[in-house]
N, C-alpha and C. Protein backbone atom coordinates (compact mmCIF):
# COMPACT_ATOMS: atom_id res chain seq x y z
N UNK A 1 0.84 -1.19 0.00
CA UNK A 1 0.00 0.00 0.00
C UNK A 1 0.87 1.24 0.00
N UNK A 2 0.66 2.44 -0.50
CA UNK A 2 1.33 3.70 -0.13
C UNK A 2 1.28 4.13 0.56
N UNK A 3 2.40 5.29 1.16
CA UNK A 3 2.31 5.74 2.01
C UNK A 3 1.03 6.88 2.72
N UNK A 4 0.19 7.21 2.20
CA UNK A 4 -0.94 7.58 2.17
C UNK A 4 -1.95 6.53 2.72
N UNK A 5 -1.73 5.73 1.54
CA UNK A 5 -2.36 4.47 2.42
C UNK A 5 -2.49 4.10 3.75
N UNK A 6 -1.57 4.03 4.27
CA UNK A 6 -1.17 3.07 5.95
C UNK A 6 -1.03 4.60 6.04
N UNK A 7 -1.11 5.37 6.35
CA UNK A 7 -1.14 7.02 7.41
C UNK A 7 -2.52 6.91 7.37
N UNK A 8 -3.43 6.92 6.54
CA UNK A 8 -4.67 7.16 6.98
C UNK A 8 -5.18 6.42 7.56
N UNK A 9 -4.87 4.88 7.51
CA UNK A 9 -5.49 3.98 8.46
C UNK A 9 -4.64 4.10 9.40
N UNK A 10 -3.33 4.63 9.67
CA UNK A 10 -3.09 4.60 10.84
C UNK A 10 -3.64 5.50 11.93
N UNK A 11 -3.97 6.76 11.25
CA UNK A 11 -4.54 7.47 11.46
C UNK A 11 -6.26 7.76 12.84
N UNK A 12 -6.93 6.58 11.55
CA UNK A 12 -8.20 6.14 11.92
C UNK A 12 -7.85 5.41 13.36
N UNK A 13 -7.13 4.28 12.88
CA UNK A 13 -7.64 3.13 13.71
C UNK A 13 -6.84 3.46 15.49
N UNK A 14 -5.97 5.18 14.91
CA UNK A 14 -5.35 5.42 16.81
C UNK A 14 -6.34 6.15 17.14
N UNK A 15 -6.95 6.72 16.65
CA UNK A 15 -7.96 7.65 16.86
C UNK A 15 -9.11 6.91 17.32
N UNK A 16 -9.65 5.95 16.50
CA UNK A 16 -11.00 5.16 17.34
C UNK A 16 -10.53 4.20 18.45
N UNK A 17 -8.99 3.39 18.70
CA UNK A 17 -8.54 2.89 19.71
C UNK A 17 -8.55 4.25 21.28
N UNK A 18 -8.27 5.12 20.24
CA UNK A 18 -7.88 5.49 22.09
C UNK A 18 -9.62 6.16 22.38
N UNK A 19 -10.30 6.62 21.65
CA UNK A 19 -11.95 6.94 21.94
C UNK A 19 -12.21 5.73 22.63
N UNK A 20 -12.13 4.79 22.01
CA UNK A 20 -13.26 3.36 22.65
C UNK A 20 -12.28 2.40 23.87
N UNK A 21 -10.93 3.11 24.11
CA UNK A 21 -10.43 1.85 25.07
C UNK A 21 -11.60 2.27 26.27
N UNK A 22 -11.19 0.96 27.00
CA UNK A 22 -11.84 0.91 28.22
C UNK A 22 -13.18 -0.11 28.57
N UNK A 23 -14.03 0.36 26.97
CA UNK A 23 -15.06 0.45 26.39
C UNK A 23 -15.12 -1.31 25.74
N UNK A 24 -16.35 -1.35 25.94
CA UNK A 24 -16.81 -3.29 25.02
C UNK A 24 -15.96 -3.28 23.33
N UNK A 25 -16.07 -2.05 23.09
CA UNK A 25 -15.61 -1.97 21.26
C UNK A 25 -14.31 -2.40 21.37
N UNK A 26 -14.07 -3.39 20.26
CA UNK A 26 -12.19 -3.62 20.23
C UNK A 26 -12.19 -2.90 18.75
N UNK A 27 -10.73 -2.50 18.81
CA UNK A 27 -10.35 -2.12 17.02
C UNK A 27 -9.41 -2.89 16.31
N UNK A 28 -9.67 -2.88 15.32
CA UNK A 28 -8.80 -4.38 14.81
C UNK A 28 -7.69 -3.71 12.77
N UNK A 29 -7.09 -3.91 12.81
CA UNK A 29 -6.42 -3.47 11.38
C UNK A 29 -5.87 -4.53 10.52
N UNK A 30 -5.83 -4.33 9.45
CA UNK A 30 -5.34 -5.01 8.57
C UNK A 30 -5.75 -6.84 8.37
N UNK A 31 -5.15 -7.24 9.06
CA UNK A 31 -4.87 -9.05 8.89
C UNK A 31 -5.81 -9.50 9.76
N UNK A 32 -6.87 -9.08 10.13
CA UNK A 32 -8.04 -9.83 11.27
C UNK A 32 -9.36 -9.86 9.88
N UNK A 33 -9.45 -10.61 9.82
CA UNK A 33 -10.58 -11.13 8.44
C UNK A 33 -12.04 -10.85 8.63
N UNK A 34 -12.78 -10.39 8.30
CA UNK A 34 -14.39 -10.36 8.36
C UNK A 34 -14.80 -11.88 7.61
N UNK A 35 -15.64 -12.09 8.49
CA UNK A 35 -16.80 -13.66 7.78
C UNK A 35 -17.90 -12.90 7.27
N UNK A 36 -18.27 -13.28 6.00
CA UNK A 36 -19.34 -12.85 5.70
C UNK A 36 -20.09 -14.10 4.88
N UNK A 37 -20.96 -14.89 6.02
CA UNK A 37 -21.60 -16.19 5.86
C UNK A 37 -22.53 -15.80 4.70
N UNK A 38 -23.30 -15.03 4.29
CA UNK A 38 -24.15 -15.20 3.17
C UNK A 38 -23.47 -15.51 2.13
N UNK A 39 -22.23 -14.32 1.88
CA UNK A 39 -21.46 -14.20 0.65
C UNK A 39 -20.13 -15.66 0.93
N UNK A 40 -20.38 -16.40 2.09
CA UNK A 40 -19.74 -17.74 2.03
C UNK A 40 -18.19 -16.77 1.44
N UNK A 41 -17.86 -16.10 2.10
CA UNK A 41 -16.41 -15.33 1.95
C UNK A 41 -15.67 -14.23 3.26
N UNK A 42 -14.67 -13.94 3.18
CA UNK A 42 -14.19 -13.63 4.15
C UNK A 42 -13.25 -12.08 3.24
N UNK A 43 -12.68 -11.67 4.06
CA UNK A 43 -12.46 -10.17 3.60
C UNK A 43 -11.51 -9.63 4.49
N UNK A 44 -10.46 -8.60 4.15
CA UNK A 44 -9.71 -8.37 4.99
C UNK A 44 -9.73 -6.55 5.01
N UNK A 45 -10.63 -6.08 5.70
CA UNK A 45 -10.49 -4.34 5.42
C UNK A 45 -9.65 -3.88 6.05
N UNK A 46 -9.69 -2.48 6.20
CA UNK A 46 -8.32 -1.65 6.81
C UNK A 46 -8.44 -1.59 8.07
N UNK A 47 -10.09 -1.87 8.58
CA UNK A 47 -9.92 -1.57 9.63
C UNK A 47 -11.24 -2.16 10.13
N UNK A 48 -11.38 -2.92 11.15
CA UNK A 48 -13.03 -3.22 11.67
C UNK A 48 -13.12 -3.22 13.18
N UNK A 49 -14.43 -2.77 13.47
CA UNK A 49 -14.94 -2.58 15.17
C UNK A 49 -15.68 -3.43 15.47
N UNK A 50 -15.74 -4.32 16.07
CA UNK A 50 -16.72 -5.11 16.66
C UNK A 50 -16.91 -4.86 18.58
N UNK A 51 -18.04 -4.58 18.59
CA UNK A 51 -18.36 -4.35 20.33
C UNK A 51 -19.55 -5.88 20.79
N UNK A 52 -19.54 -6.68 20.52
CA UNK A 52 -20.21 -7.88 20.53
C UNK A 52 -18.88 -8.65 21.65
N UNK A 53 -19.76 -8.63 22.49
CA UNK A 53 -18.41 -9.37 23.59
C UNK A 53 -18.51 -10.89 23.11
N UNK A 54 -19.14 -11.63 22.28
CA UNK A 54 -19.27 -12.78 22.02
C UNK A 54 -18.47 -13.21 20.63
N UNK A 55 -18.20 -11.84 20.48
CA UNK A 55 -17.35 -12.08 19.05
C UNK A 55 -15.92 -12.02 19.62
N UNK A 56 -15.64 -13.46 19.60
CA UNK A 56 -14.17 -13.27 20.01
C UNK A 56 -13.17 -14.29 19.40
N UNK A 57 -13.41 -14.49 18.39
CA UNK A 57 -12.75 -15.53 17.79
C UNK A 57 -11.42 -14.88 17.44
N UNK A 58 -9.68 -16.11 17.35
CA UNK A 58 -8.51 -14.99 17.28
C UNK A 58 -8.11 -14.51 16.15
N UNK A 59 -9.06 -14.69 15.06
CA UNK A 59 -8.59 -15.00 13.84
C UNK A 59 -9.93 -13.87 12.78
N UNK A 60 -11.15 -13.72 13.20
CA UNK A 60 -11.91 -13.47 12.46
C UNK A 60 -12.88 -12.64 13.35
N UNK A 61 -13.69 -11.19 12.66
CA UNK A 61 -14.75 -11.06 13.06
C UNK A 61 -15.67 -11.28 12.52
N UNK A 62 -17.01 -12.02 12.99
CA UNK A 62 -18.60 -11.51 12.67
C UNK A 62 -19.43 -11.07 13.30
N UNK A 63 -18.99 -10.00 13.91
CA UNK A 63 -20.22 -9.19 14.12
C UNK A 63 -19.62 -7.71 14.39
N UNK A 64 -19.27 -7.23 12.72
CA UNK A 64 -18.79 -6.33 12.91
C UNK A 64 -19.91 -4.78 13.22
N UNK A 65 -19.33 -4.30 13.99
CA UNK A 65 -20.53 -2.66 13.90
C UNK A 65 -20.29 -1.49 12.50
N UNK A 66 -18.75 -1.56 12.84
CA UNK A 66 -17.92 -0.59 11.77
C UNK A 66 -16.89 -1.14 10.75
N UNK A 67 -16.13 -1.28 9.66
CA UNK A 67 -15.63 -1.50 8.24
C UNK A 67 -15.61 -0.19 7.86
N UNK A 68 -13.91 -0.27 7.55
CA UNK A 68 -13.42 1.47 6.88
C UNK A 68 -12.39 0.91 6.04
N UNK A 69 -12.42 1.18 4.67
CA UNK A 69 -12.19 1.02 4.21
C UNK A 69 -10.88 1.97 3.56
N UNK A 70 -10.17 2.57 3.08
CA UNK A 70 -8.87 3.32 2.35
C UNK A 70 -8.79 3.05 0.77
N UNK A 71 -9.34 3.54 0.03
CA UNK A 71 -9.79 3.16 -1.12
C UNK A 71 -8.17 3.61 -2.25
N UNK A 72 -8.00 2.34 -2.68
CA UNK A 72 -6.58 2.11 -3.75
C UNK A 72 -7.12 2.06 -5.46
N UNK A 73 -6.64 2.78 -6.02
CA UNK A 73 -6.66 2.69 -7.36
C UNK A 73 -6.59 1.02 -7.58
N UNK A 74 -6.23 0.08 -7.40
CA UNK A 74 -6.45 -1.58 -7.59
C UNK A 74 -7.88 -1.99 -7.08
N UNK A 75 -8.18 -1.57 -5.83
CA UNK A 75 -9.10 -2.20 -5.11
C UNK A 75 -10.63 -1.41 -5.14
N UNK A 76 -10.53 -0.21 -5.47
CA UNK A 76 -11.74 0.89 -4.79
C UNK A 76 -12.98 0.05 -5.78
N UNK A 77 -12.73 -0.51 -6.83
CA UNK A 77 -14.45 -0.58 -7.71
C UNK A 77 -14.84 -2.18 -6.61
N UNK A 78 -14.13 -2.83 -6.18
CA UNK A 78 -14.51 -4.04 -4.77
C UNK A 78 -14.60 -3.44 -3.88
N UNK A 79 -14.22 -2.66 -3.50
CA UNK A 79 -14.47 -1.74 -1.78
C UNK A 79 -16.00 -1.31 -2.52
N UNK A 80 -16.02 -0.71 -3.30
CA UNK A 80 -17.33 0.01 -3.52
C UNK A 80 -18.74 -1.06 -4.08
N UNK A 81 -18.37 -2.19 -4.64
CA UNK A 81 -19.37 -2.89 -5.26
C UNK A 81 -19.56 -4.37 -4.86
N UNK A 82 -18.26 -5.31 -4.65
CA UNK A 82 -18.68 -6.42 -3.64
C UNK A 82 -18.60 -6.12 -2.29
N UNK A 83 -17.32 -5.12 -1.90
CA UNK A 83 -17.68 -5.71 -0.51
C UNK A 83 -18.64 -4.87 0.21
N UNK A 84 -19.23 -3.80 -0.79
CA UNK A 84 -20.41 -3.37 0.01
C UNK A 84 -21.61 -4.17 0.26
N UNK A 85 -21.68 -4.96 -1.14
CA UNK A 85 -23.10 -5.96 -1.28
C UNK A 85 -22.61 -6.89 0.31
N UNK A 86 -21.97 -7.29 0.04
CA UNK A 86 -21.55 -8.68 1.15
C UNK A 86 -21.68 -7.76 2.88
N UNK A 87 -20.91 -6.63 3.02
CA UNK A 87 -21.41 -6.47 4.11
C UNK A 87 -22.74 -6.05 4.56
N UNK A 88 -23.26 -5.31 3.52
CA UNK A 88 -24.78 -4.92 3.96
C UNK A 88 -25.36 -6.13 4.20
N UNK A 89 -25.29 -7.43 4.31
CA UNK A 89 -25.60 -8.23 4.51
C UNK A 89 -25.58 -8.87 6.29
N UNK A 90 -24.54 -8.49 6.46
CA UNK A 90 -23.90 -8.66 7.98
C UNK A 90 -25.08 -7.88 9.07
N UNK A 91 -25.73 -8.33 9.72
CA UNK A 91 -26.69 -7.90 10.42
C UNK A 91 -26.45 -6.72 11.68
N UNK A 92 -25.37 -7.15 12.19
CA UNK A 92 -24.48 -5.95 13.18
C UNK A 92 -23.76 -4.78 12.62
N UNK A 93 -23.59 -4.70 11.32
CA UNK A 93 -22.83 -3.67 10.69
C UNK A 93 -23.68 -2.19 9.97
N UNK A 94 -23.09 -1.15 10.84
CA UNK A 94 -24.16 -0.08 11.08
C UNK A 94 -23.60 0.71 10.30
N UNK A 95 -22.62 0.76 9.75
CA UNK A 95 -21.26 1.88 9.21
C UNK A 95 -19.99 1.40 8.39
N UNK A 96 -20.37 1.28 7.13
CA UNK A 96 -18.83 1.32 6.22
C UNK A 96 -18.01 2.26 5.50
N UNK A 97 -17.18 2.84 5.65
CA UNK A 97 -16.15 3.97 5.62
C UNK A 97 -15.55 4.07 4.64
N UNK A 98 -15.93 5.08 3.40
CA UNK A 98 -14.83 4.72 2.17
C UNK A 98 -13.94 6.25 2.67
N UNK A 99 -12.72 6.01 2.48
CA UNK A 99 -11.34 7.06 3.01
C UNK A 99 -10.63 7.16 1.46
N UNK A 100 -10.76 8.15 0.84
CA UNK A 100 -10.39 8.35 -0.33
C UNK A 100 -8.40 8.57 -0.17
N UNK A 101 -7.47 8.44 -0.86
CA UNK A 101 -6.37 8.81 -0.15
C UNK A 101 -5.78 9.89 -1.73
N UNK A 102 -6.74 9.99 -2.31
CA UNK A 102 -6.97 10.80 -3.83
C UNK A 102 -6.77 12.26 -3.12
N UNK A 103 -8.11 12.45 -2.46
CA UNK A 103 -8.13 13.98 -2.60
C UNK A 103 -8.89 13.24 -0.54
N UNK A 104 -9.15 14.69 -0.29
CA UNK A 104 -9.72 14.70 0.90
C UNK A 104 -10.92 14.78 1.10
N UNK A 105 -11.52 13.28 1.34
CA UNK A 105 -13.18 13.14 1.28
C UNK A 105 -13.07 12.03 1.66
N UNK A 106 -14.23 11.41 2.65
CA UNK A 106 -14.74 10.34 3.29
C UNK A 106 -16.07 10.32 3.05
N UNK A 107 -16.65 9.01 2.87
CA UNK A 107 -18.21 8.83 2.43
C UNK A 107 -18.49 7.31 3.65
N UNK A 108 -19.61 7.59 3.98
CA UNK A 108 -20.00 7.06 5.32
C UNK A 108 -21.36 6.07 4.97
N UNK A 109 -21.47 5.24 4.56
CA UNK A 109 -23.14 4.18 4.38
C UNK A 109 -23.33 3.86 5.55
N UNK A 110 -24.56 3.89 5.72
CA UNK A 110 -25.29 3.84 7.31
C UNK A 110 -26.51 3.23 6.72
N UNK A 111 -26.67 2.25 7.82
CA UNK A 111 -27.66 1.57 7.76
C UNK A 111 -28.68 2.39 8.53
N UNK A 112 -29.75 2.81 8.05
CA UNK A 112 -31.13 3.53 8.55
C UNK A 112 -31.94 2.61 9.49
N UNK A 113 -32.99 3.09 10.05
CA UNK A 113 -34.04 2.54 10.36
C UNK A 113 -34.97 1.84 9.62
N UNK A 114 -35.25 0.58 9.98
CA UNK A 114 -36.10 -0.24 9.05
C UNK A 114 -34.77 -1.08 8.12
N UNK A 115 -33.42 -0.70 7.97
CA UNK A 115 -32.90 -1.51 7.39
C UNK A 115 -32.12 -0.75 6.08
N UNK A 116 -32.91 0.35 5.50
CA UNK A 116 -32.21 0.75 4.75
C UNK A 116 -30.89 1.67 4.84
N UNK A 117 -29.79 1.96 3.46
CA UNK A 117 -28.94 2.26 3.90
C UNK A 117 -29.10 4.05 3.05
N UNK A 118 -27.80 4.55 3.52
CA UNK A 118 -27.86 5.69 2.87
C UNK A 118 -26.29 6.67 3.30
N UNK A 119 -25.85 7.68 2.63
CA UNK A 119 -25.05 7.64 2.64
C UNK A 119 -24.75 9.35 2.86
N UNK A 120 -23.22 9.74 3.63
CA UNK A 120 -23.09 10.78 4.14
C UNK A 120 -21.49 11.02 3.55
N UNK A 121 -21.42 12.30 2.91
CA UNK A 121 -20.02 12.39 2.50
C UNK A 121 -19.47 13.93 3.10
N UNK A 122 -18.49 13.73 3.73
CA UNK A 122 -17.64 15.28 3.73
C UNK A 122 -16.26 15.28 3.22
N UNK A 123 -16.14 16.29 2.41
CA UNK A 123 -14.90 16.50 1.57
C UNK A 123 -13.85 18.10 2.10
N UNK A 124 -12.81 18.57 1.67
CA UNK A 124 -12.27 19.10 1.92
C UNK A 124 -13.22 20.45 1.49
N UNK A 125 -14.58 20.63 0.60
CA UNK A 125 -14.57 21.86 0.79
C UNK A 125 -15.69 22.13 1.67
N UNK A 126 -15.92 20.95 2.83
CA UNK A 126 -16.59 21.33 4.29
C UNK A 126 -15.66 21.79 5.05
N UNK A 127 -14.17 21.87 4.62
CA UNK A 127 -13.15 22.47 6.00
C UNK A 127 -12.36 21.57 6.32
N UNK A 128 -11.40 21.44 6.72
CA UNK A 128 -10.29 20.72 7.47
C UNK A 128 -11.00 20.58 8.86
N UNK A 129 -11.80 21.14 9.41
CA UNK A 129 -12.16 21.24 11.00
C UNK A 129 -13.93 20.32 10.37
N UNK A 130 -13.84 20.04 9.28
CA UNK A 130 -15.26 19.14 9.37
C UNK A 130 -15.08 17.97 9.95
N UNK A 131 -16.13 17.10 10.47
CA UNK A 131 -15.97 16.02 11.77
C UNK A 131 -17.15 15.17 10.54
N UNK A 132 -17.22 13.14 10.32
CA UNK A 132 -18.01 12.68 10.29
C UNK A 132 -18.11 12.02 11.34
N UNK A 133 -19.27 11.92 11.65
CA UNK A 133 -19.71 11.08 13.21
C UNK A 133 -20.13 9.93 13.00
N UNK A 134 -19.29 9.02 13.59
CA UNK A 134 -19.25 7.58 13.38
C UNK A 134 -20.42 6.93 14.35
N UNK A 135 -21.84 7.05 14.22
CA UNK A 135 -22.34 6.97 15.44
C UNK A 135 -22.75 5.32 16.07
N UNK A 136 -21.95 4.39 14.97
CA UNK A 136 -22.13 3.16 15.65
C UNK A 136 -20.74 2.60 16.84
N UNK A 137 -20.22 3.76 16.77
CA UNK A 137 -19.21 3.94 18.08
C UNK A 137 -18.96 5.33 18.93
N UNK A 138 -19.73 6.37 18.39
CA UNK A 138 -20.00 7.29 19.12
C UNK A 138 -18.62 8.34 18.99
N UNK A 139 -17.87 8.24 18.06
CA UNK A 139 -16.61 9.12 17.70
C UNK A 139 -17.00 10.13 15.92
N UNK A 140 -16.41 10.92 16.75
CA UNK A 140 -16.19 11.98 15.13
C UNK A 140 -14.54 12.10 14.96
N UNK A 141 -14.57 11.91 13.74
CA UNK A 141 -13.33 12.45 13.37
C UNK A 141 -13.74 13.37 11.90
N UNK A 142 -12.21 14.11 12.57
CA UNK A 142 -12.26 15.51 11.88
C UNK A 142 -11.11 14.76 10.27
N UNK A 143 -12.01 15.73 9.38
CA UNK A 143 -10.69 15.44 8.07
C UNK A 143 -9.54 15.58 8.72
N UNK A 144 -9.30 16.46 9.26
CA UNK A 144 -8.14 16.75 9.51
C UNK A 144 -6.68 15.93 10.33
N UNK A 145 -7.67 15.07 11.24
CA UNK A 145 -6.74 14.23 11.72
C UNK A 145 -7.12 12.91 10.56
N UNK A 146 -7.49 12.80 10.22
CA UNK A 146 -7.85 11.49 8.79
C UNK A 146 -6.61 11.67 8.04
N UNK A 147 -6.47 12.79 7.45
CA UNK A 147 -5.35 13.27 6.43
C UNK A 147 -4.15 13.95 7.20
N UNK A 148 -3.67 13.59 8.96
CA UNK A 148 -2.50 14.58 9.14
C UNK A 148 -1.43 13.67 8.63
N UNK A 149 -0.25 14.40 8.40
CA UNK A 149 0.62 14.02 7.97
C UNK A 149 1.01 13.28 6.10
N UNK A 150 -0.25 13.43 5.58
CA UNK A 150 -0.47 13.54 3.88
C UNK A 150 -1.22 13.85 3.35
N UNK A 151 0.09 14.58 2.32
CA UNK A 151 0.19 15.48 1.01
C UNK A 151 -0.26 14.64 -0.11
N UNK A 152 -1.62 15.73 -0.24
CA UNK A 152 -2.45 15.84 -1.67
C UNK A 152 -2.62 16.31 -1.92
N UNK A 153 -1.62 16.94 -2.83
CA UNK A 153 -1.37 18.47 -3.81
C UNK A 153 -1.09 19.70 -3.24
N UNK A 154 -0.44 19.45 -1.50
CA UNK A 154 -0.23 20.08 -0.95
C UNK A 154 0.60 19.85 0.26
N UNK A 155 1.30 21.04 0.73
CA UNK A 155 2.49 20.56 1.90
C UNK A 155 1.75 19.69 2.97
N UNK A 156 3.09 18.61 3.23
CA UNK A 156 1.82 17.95 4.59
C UNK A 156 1.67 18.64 5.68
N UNK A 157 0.86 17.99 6.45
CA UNK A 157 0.47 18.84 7.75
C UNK A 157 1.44 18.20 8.73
C-alpha cells in the first residue's frame, strides 16, 4: 500500500482505539478477516470494530458494527461494489467507511431505520475542522486528523 495508504489507516484506527479503550468496542487493522456467511467469503479491510463481547474468535470477526475502508486505485471498484453488497448483509454492521487517499473526502453508508442504507459524504470543501460522526461507536473524526501528515497536492500537515 502507499504511504498515504497506511497514514490514513493509521490514522483512523489510533484515533477510534484510544476513543473506545476501556469500552466493550475492540479495534482491529489489517490481517483480522471479516466472515461474511451469506457471501460464504471472508475479507480483509483496513480496519473493523466489533463491540459484541461474544465475538471473540482470534482470527476473524462476525459481528462487525464498523468497516473502513482506504480506497486504492487496484481495489476501490470491490471496496465500492462487492464488498459493500456482502457487508450490507452482515446484520451488526451499522457503518462502512470509504477514506479516499486521492483527494480529501470520506463517504460514510449507514444503515437507517427499518434496514435501509444511505449515505453521508464530507470532503475538503466542508473544512479541514469538518468532523463525520461515526455513530455506531459514538466518535467523530475531523478530516483533519484522517489526512495529518499527507500530502495531496499540498504541503503535509
Amino acid at each position: 500500500v502507499s504511504r498515504a495508504h497506511n497514514l490514513a489507516t493509521m490514522n483512523i484506527a489510533a484515533t477510534l482505539r484510544e476513543r473506545l479503550r476501556g469500552g466493550p468496542c475492540k479495534v482491529f487493522v489489517a490481517d483480522i478477516r471479516v466472515r461474511v456467511q451469506r457471501a460464504q467469503a471472508y475479507y480483509y479491510p483496513d480496519i473493523v470494530v466489533t463491540c459484541d463481547p461474544a465475538d471473540t474468535d482470534d482470527y476473524q470477526v462476525t459481528r462487525p458494527v464498523l468497516i473502513v475502508e482506504v480506497l486504492s486505485p487496484a481495489t476501490e471498484a470491490i471496496d465500492r461494489r462487492e464488498k459493500l453488497l456482502a457487508y450490507q448483509t452482515l446484520e451488526s454492521l451499522k457503518e462502512y467507511v470509504l477514506v479516499s487517499q486521492e483527494r480529501r473526502r470520506v463517504e460514510v453508508v449507514r444503515r437507517g431505520e427499518g434496514g435501509s442504507w444511505w449515505q453521508d459524504i464530507i470532503d475538503e470543501t466542508d473544512g479541514e475542522a469538518a468532523g463525520i460522526r461515526l455513530e455506531s461507536v459514538g466518535v467523530t473524526l475531523a478530516l483533519a486528523q484522517i489526512y495529518e501528515g499527507i500530502a495531496l497536492g499540498r504541503q503535509p500537515n
